[in-house]
Protein backbone atom coordinates (compact mmCIF):
# COMPACT_ATOMS: atom_id res chain seq x y z
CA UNK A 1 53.65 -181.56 26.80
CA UNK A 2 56.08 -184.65 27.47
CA UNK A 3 55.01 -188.18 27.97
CA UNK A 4 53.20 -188.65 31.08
CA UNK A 5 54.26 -191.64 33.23
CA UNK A 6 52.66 -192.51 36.28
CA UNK A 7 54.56 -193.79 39.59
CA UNK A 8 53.04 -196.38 42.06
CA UNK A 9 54.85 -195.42 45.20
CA UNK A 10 55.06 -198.52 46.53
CA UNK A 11 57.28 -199.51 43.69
CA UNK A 12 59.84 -196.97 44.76
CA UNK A 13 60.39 -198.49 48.02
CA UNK A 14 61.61 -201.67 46.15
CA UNK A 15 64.89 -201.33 44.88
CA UNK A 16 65.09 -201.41 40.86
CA UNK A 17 68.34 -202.56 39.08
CA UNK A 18 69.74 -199.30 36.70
CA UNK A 19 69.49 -200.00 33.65
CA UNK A 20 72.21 -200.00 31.18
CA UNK A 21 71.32 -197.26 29.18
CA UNK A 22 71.21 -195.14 32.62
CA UNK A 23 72.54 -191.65 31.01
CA UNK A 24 76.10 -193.19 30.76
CA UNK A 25 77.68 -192.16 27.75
CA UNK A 26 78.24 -194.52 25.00
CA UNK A 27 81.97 -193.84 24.69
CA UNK A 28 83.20 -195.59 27.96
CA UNK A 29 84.31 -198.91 28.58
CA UNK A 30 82.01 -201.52 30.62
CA UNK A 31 84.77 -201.08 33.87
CA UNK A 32 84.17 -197.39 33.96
CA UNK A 33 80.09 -198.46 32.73
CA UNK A 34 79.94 -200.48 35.82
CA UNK A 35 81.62 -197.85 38.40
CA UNK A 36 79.18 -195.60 37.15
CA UNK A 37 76.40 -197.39 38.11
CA UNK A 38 77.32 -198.21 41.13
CA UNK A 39 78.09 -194.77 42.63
CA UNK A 40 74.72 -193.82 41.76
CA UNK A 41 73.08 -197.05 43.37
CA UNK A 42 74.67 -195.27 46.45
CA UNK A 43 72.00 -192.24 46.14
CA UNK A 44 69.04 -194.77 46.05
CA UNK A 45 68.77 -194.28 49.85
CA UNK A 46 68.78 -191.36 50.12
CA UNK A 47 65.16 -189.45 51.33
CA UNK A 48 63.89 -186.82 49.51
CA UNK A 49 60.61 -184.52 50.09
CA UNK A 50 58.25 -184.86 47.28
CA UNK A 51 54.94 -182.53 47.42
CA UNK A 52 52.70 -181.63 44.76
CA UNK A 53 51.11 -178.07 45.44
CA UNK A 54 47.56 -177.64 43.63
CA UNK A 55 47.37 -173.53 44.12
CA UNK A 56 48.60 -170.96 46.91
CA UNK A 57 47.12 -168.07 49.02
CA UNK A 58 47.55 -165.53 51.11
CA UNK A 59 45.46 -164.61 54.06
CA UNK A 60 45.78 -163.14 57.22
CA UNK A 61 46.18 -165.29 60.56
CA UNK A 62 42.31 -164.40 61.89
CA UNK A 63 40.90 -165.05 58.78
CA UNK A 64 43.07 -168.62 58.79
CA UNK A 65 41.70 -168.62 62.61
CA UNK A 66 38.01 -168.84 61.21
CA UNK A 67 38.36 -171.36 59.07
CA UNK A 68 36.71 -174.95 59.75
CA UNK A 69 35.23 -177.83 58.78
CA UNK A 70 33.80 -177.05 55.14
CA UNK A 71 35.57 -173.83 55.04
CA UNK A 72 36.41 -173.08 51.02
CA UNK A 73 39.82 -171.66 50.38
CA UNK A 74 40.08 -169.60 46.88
CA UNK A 75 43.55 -170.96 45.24
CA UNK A 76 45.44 -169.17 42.39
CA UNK A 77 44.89 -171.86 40.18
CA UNK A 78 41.95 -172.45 37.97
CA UNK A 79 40.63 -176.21 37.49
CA UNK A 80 42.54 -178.52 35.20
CA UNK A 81 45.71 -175.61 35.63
CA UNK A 82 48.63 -177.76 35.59
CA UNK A 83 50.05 -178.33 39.75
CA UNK A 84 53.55 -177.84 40.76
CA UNK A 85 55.57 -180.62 41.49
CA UNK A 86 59.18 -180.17 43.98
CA UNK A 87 61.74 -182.53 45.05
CA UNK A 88 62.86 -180.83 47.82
CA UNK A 89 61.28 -177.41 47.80
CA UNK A 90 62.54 -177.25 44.21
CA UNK A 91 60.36 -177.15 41.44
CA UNK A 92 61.49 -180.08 39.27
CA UNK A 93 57.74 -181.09 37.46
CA UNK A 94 54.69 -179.84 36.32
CA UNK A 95 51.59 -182.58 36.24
CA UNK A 96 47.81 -183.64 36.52
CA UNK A 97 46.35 -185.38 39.71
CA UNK A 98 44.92 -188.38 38.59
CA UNK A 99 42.93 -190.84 40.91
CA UNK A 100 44.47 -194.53 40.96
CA UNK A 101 42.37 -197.29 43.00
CA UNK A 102 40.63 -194.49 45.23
CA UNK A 103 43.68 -193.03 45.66
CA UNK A 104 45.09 -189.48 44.75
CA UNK A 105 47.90 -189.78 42.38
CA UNK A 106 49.87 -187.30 39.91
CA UNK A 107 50.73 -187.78 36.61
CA UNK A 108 53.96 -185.54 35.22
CA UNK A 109 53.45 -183.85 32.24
CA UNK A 110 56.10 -181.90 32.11
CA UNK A 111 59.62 -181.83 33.42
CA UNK A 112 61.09 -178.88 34.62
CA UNK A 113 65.09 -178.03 33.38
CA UNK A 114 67.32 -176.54 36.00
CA UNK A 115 68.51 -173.13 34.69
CA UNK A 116 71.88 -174.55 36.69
CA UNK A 117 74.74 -175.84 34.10
């Protein structure tokens, strides 16, 4: 499992300066260095959906009909399973949901590669 690093959402409201070593190769001068970084400040506005999905299942609309207040819904996942994390209903993260301050929270454990070059 990769280093887990946890995210106090408030933080990402505030907007944080890129640092230098921001996945800009090595090779380039500090002109193109600092055009690089400054196209991607562009994205930092940009919404995305982030959900965390602890399990899934499938059930027919009357069933989902009788369901209330206390009702138990059997998941697919067992406890401590790892959850799904997606950016966008795309799977980018798997992690742990941690509680912070009385708060639900997720930790990543593991990140996700695109199978997309």
């Amino acid at each position: 499992m990769a280093d887990s690093k946890n995210l106090d959402l408030d933080e990402l409201d505030e907007k944080q300066p890129i640092p230098e070593t921001a996945s800009i190769p090595a090779d380039i001068n500090n002109s193109e260095k600092l055009q690089s970084i400054s196209e991607l400040e562009a994205v930092y506005d940009i919404p995305v959906q982030v959900s965390a999905v602890l399990g899934k299942t499938r059930m027919p609309v009357n069933q989902l009909l009788k369901l209330g207040r206390g009702a138990i819904v059997e998941l697919d996942r067992k406890v401590g399973e790892a959850i799904d994390i997606y950016v966008n209903d795309r799977l980018v993260a798997r992690g742990e949901v941690v509680i912070v301050d009385d708060k639900l929270g997720i930790t990543m454990t593991e990140i996700i590669k695109s199978e997309k070059g």
